[in-house]
Protein backbone atom coordinates (compact mmCIF):
# COMPACT_ATOMS: atom_id res chain seq x y z
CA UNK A 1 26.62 0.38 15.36
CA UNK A 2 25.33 -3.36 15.30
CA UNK A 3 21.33 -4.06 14.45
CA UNK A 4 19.78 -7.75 14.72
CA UNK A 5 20.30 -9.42 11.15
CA UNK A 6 16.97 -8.34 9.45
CA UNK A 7 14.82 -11.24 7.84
CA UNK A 8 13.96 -10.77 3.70
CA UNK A 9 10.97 -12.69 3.45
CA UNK A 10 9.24 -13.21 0.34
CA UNK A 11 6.39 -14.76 -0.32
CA UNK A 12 6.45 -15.26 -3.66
CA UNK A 13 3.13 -14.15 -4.24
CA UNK A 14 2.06 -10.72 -6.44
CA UNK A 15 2.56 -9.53 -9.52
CA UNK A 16 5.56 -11.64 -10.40
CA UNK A 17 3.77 -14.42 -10.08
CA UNK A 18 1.81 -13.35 -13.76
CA UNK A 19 5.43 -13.27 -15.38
CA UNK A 20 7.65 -15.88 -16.78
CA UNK A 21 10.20 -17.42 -14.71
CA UNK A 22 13.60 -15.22 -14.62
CA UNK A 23 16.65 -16.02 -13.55
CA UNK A 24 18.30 -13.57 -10.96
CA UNK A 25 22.20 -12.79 -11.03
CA UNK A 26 24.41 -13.77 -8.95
CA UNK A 27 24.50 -13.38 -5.26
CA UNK A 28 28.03 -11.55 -4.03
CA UNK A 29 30.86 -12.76 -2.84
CA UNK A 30 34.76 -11.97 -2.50
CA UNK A 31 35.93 -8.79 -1.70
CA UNK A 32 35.27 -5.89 -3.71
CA UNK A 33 36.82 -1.94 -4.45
CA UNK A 34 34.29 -0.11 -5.85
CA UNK A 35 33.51 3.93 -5.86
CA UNK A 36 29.87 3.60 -5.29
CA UNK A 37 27.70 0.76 -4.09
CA UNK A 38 23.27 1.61 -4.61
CA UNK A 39 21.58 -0.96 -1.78
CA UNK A 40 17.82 -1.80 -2.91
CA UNK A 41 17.33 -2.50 -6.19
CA UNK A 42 13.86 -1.53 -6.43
CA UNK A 43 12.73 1.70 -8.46
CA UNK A 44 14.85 4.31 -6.42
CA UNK A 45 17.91 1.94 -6.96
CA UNK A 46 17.76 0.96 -10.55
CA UNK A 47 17.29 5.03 -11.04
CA UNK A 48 20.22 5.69 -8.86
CA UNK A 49 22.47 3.42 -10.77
CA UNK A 50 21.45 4.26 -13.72
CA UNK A 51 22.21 7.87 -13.44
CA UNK A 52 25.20 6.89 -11.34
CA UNK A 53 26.17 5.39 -14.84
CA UNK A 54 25.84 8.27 -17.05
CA UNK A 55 27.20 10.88 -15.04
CA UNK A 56 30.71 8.31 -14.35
CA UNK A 57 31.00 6.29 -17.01
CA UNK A 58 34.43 5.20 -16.57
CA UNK A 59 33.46 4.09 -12.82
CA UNK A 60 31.72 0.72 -11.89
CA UNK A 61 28.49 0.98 -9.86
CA UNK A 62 27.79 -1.96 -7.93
CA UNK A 63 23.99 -2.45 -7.07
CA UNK A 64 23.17 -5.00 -4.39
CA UNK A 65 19.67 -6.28 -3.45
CA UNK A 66 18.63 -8.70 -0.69
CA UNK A 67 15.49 -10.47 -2.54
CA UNK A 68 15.08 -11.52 -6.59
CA UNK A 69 14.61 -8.03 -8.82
CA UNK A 70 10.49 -7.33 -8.49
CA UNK A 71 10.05 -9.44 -4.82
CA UNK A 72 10.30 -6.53 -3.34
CA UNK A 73 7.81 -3.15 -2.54
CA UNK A 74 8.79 -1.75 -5.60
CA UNK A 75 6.77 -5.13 -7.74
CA UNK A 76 4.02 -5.53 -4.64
CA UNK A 77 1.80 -2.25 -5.22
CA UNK A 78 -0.60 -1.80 -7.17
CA UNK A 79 0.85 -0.13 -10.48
CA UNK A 80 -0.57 3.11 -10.04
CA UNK A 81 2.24 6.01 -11.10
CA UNK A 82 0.98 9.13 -9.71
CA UNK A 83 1.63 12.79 -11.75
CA UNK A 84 -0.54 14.94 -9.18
CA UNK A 85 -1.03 13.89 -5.68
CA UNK A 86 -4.22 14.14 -3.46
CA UNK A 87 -3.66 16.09 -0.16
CA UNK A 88 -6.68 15.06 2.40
CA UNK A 89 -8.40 18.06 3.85
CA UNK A 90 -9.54 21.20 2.42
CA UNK A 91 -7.28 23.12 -0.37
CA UNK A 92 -4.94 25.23 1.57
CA UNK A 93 -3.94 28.50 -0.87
CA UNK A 94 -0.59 28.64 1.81
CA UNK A 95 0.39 25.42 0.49
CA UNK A 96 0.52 26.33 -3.35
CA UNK A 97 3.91 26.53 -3.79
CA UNK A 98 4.54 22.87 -2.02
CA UNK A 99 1.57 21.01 -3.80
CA UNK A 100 3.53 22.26 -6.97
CA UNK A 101 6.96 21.20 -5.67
CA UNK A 102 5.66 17.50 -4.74
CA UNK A 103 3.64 17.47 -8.42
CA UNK A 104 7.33 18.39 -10.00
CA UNK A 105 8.71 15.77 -8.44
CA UNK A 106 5.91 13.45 -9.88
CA UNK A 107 5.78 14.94 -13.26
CA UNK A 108 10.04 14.13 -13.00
CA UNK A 109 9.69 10.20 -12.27
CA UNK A 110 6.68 9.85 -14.40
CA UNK A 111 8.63 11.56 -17.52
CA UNK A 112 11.61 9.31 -16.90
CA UNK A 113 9.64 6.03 -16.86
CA UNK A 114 7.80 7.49 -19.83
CA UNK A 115 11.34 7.64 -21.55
CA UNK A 116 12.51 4.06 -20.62
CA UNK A 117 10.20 1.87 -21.38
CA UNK A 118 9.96 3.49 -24.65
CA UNK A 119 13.77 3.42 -25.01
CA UNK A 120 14.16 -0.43 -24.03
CA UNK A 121 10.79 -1.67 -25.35
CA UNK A 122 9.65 -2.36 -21.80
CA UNK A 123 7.41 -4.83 -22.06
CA UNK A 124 5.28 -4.25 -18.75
CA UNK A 125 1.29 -2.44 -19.82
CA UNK A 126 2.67 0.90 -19.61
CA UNK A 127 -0.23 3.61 -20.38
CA UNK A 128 0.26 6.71 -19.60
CA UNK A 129 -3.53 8.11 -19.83
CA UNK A 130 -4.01 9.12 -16.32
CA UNK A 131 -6.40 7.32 -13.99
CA UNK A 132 -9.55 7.84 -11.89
CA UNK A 133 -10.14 9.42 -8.30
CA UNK A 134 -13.83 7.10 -7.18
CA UNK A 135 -15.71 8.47 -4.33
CA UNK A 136 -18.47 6.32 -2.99
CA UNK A 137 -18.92 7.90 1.34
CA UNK A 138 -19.77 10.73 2.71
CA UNK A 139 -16.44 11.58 3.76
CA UNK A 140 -14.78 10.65 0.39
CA UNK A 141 -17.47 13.04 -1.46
CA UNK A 142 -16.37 15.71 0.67
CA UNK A 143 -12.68 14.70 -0.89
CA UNK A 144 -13.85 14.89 -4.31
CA UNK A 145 -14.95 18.32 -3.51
CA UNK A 146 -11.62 19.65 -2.27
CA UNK A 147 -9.68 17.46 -4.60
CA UNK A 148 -11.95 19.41 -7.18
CA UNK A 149 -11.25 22.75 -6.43
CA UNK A 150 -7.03 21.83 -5.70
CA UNK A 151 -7.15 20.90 -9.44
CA UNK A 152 -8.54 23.70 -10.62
CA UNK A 153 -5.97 25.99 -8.29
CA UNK A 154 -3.08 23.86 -9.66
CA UNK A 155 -5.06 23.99 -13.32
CA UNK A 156 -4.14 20.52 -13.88
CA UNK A 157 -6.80 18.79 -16.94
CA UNK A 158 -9.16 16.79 -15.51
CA UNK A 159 -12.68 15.50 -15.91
CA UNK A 160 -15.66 15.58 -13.50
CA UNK A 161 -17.73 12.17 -13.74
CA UNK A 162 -21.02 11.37 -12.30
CA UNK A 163 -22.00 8.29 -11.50
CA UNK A 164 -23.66 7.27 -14.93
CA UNK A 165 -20.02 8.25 -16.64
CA UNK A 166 -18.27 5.72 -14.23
CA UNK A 167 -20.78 2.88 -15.12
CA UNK A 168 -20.40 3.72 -18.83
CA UNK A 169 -16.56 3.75 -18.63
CA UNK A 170 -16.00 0.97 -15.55
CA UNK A 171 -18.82 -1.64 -16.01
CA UNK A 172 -19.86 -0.23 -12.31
CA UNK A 173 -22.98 0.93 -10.48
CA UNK A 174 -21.11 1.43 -7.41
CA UNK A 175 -19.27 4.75 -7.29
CA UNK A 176 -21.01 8.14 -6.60
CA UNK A 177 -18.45 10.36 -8.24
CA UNK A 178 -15.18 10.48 -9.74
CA UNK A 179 -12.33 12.48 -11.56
CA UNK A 180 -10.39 11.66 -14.33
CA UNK A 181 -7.01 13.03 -13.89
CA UNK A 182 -5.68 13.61 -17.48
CA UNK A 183 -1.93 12.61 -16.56
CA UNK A 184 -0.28 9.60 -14.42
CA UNK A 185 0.46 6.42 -15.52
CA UNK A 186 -0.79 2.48 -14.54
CA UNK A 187 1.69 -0.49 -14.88
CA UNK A 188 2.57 -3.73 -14.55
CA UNK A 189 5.01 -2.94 -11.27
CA UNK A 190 7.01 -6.37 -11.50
CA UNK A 191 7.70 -6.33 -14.89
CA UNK A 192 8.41 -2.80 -14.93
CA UNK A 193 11.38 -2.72 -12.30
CA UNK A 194 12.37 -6.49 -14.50
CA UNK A 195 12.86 -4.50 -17.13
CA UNK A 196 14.82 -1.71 -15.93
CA UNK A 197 16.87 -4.21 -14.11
CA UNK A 198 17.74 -6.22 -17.34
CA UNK A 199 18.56 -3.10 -19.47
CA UNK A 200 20.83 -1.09 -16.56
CA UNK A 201 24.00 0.37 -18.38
CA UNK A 202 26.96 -1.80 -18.51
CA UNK A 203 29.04 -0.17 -15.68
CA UNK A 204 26.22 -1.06 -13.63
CA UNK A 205 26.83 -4.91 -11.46
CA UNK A 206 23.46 -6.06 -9.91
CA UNK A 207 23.88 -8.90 -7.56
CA UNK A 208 20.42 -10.11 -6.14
CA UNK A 209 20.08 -12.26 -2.72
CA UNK A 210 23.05 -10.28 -1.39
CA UNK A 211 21.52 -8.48 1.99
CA UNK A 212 24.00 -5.84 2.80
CA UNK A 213 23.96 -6.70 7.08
CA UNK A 214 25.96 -3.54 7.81
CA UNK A 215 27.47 -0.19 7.08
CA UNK A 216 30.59 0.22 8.48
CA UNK A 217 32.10 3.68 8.96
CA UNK A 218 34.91 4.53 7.36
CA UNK A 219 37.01 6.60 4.23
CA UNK A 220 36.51 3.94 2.18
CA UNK A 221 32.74 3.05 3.80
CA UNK A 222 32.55 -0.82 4.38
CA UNK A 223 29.48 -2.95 3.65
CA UNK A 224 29.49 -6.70 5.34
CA UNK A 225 27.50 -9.46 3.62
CA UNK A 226 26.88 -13.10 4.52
CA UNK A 227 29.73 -14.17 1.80
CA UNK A 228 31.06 -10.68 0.93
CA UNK A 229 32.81 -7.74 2.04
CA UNK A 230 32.80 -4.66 -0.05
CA UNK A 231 34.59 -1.22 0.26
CA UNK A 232 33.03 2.02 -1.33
CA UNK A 233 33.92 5.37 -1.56
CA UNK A 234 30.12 6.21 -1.23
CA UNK A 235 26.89 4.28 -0.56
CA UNK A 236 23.19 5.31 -1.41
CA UNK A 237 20.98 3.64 0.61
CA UNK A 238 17.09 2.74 -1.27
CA UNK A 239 15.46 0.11 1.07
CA UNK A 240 12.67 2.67 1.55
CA UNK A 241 11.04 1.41 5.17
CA UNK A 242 14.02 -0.87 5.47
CA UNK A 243 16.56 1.16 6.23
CA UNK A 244 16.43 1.41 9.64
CA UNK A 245 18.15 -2.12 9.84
CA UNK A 246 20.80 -0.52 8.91
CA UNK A 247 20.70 2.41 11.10
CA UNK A 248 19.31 4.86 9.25
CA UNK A 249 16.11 6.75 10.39
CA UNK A 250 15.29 4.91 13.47
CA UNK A 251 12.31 6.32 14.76
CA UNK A 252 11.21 8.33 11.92
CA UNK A 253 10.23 5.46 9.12
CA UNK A 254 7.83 2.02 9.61
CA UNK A 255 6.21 -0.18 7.20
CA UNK A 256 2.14 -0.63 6.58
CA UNK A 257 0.87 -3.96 5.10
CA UNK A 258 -1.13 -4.07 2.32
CA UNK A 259 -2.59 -6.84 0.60
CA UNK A 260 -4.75 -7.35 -2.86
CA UNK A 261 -6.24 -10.18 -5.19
CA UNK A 262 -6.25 -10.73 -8.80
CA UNK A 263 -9.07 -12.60 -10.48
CA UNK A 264 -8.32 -15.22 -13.13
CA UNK A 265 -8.56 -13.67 -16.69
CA UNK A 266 -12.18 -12.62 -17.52
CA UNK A 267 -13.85 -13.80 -20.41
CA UNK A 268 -14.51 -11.85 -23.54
CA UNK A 269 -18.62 -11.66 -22.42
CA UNK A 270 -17.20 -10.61 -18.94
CA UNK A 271 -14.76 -7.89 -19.89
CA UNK A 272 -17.80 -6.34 -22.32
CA UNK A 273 -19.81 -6.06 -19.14
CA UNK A 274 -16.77 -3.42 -17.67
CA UNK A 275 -17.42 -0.72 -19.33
CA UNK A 276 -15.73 1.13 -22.52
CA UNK A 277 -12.52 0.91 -21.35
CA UNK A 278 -9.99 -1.33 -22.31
CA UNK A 279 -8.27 -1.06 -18.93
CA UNK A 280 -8.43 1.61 -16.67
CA UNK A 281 -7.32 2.37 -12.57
CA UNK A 282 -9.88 3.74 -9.78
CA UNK A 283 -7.97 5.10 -6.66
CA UNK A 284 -10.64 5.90 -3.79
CA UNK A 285 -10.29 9.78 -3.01
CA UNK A 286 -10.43 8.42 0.85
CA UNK A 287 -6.86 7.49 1.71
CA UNK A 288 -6.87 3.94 2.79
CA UNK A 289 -9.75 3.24 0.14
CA UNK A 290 -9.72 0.61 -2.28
CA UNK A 291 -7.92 0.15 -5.53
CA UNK A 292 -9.35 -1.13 -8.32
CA UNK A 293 -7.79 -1.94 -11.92
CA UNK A 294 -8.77 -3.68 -15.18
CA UNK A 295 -5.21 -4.96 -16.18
CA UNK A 296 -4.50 -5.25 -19.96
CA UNK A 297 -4.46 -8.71 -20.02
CA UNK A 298 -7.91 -8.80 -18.25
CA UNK A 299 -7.83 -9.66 -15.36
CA UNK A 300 -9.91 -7.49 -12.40
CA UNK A 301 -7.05 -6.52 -9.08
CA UNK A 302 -8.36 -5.35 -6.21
CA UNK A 303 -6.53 -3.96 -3.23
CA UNK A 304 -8.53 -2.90 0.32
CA UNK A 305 -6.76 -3.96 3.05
CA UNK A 306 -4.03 -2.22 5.58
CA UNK A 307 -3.04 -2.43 8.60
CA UNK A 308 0.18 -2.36 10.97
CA UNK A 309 2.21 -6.04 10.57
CA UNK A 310 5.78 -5.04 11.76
CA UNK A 311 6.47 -4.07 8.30
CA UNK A 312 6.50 -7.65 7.36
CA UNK A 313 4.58 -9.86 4.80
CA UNK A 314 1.13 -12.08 5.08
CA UNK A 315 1.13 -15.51 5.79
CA UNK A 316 -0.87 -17.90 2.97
CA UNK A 317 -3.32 -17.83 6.10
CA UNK A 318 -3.69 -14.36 6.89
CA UNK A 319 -3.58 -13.54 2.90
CA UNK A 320 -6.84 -16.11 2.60
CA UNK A 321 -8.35 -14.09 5.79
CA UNK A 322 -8.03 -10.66 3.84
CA UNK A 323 -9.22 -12.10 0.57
CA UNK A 324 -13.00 -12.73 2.52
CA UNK A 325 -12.82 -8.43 2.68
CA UNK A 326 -11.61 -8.90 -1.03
CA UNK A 327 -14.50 -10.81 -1.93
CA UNK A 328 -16.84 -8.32 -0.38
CA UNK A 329 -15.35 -5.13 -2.02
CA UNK A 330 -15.53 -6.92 -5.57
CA UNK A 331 -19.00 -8.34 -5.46
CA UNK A 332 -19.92 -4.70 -4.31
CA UNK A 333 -18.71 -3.35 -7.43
CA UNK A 334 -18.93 -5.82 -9.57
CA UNK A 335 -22.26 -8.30 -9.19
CA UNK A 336 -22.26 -8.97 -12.35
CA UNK A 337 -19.26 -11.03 -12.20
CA UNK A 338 -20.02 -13.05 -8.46
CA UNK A 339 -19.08 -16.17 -10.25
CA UNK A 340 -15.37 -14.89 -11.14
CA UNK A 341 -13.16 -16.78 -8.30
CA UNK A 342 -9.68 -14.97 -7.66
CA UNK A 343 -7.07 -16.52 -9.06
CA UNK A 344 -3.66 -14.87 -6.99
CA UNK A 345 -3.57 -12.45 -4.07
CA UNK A 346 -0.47 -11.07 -2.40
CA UNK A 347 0.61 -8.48 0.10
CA UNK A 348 3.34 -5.51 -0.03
CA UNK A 349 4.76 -2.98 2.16
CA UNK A 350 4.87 0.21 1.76
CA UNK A 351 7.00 2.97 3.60
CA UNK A 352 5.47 5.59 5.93
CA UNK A 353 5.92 8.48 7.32
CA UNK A 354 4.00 9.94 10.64
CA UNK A 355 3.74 13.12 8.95
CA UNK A 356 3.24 11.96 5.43
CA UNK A 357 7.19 13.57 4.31
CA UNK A 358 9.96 12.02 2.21
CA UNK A 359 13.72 11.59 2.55
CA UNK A 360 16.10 12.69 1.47
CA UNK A 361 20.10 13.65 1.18
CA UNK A 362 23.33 12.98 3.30
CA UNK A 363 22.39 10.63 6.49
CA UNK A 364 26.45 10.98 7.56
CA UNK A 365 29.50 10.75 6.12
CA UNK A 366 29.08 9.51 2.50
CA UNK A 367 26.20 8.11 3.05
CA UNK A 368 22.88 8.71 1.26
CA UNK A 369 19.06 7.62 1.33
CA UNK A 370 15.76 8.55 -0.77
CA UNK A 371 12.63 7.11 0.29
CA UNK A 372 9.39 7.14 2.45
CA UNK A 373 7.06 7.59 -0.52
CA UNK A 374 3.87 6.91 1.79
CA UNK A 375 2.58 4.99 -1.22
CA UNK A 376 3.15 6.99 -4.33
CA UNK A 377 6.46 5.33 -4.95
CA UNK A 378 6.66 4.41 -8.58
CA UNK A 379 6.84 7.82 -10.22
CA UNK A 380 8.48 9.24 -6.73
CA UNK A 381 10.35 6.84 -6.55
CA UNK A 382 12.12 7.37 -9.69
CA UNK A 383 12.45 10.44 -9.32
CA UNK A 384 14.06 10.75 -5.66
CA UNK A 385 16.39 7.30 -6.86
CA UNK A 386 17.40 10.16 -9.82
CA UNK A 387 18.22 13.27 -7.48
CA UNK A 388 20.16 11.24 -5.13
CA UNK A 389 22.67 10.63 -7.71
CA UNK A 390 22.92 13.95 -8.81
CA UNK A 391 23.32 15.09 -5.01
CA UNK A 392 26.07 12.24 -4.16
CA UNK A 393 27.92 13.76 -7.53
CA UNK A 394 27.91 17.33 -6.79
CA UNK A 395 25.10 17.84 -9.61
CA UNK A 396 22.22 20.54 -9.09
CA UNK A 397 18.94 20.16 -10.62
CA UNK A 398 14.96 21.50 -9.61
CA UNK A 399 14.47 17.84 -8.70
CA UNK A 400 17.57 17.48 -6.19
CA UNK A 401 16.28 21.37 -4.85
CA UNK A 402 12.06 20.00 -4.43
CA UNK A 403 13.70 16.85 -2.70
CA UNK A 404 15.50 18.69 -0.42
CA UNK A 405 13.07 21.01 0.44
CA UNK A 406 10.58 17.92 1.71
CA UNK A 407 9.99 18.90 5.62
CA UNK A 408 10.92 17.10 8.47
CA UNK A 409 10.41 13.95 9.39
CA UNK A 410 8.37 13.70 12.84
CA UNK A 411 9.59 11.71 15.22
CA UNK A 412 8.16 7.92 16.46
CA UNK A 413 8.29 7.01 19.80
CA UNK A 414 10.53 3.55 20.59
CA UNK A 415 8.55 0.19 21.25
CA UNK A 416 6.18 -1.07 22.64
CA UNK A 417 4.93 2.72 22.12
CA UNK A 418 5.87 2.48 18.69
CA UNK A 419 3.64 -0.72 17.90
CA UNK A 420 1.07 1.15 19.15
CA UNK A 421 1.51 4.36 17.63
CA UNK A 422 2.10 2.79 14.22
CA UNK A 423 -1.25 0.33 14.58
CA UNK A 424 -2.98 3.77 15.55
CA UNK A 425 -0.95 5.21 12.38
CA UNK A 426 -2.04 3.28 9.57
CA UNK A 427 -5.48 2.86 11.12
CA UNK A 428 -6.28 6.31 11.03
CA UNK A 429 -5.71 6.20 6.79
CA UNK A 430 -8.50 3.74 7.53
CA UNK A 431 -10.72 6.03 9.49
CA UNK A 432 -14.64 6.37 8.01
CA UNK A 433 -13.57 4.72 4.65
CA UNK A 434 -16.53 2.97 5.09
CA UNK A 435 -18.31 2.16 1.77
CA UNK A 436 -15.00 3.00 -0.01
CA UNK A 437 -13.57 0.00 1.05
């Protein structure tokens, strides 16, 4: 089965560009033997490989990425690692025993990046105090009101806050309403998956800049590189909404562009006008709506804007065209500080699903993928990256049985129906944000 050779693009833009310069391994080449090869090193990779590592120690586990550790979606969102997930609509009592399976699955990724960056001294604003669900429309009130009642079927701790808590706590006269979800976790996403990356067990060989082109089919399973050819007893594939380049999930998986901006860092008089928070996350309760953080080292991201791109990256001049809806959004919420400019933006893409499912499990013969995290990827994520090596090795856990029991993928039609149908797809997360934006 031959694809076109897909494009890795990176802008170099996004979080990465607040860290130190690193320097990536190695790029592959030579032939290699190895019994399992992870491709994506992004959160569901690095997970993979490292439980790949622990439950075969005596086997080498090569892990092969096509951009620099963090360039990818996995160090473009915006840090927010979700313990209990919002379903739009009303609170369906049919659905209890799914809303608890996804949350397990949650609660899984969000323990095990609770564990590491302890364990390794991650250094990458970890805080694992929950976050806040803003509402500011009409039709985002009306989601506080079911996301309300799902939390008290689910009796998960939370906080009800009107809009004088939300000034007190974010600096902010702009939101309506708002819950404080006691659980989930806010990050620094490109020095998170840095970090993971430079403390992977020592069976583990990452190679970056080394795009895997194809799968070839096989007992052993080949993978062809630019300068590289490797055999591999199995393969796990985590390029989330990449995958289909190399023929997995065509028609069932595309990519929605996102983009953000950071400010420069605020001022001591400026951060005392945000609030009694140190740092904190706002996530609007319409999907699509903005999000908002106060990072740790003070600076104010914002993060408004999606739309259908072909699953690929901004331009500098179609980043500076989203940054005018930036600017907007801020000054909304935050006219107090009209004279902060914005220091950084960037843009990330995120895998989607038409009916809002995951993957996961066999695709064919020795071959595995987890992914499609329709934006909750960082404690998913981790948590799917985990399962799929316990699947590929036999190994039976609740995690590998709620991943397995995610529902069907629907179907996307081929282009140019598809263009349309995803532009119509990730508009419709848009739909009546209005004010939330």
């Amino acid at each position: 089965m031959t694809h076109g050779k897909p494009e890795f693009a990176t802008d170099g833009h996004g979080w990465s560009e607040l860290l130190p310069q690193r320097r990536p391994t190695p790029a592959l080449q030579g032939s290699h033997r190895v019994a399992w090869a992870v491709i994506g090193a992004g959160l569901t990779g690095l997970a993979c490989a490292r439980r790949l590592a622990a439950l075969h120690p005596e086997q080498e586990i090569l892990l092969l990425d096509a951009r620099c550790v963090g360039q990818g979606a996995s160090g473009r969102n915006s840090g927010f690692a979700v313990a209990t997930s919002q379903f739009n609509g009303g609170f369906d009592a049919r659905q209890l025993d799914n809303y608890r399976r996804v949350n397990r699955i949650n609660l899984a990724g969000l323990d095990l990046l609770d564990a590491q960056v302890a364990e390794h001294g991650i250094d990458c604003q970890w805080q694992r105090e929950g976050f806040i669900h803003t509402a500011v429309d009409c039709m985002a009130l009306r989601e506080y009101e079911y996301f309300r009642r799902y939390l008290q079927a689910l009796d998960v701790r939370h906080q009800l806050l009107d809009a004088d808590d939300l000034q007190r706590r974010l600096g902010c006269h702009y939101y309506r309403a708002g819950i404080q979800v006691a659980d989930g976790g806010l990050v620094q996403p490109a020095a998170l998956v840095r970090g993971l990356a430079d403390c992977l067990p020592g069976n583990v060989r990452l190679h970056e800049r080394s795009p895997v082109e194809k799968i070839i089919d096989g007992k052993p399973l080949g993978l062809r590189l630019a300068n590289a050819e490797v055999s591999a007893d199995r393969v796990v594939v985590a390029t989330n909404y990449e995958a289909p380049a190399l023929g997995l999930l065509r028609r069932y998986l595309i990519g929605s562009t996102l983009a953000g901006s950071f400010t420069r860092v605020l001022s001591a008089a400026e951060r005392a006008s945000l609030g009694s928070l140190p740092e904190w996350g706002a996530i609007s309760l319409h999907s699509g709506g903005a999000t908002v953080r106060l990072t740790r080292d003070g600076r104010i991201k914002i993060r408004n804007t999606a739309e259908y791109h072909g699953a690929r990256l901004l331009s500098d001049a179609e980043l500076a065209a989203r940054q005018a809806t930036h600017r907007a959004a801020f000054e909304k919420r935050f006219p107090q500080l009209a004279q902060v400019p914005f220091e950084f933006a960037w843009s990330g893409v995120e895998g989607i699903t038409r009916n809002g499912t995951n993957f996961f499990g066999l695709q064919r013969a020795n071959v595995y993928f987890a992914g499609g995290y329709n934006g909750s990827g960082v404690s998913r994520g981790t948590a799917f990256g985990t399962a799929i090596a316990d699947y590929a090795s036999g190994e039976t856990t609740q995690t590998v049985s709620d991943c397995l029991a995610s529902a069907p993928a629907a179907w996307i039609p081929p282009r140019p129906l598809l263009d349309v149908g995803a532009f119509f797809k990730v508009r419709s997360r848009f739909r009546g944000v209005g004010l939330d934006r």
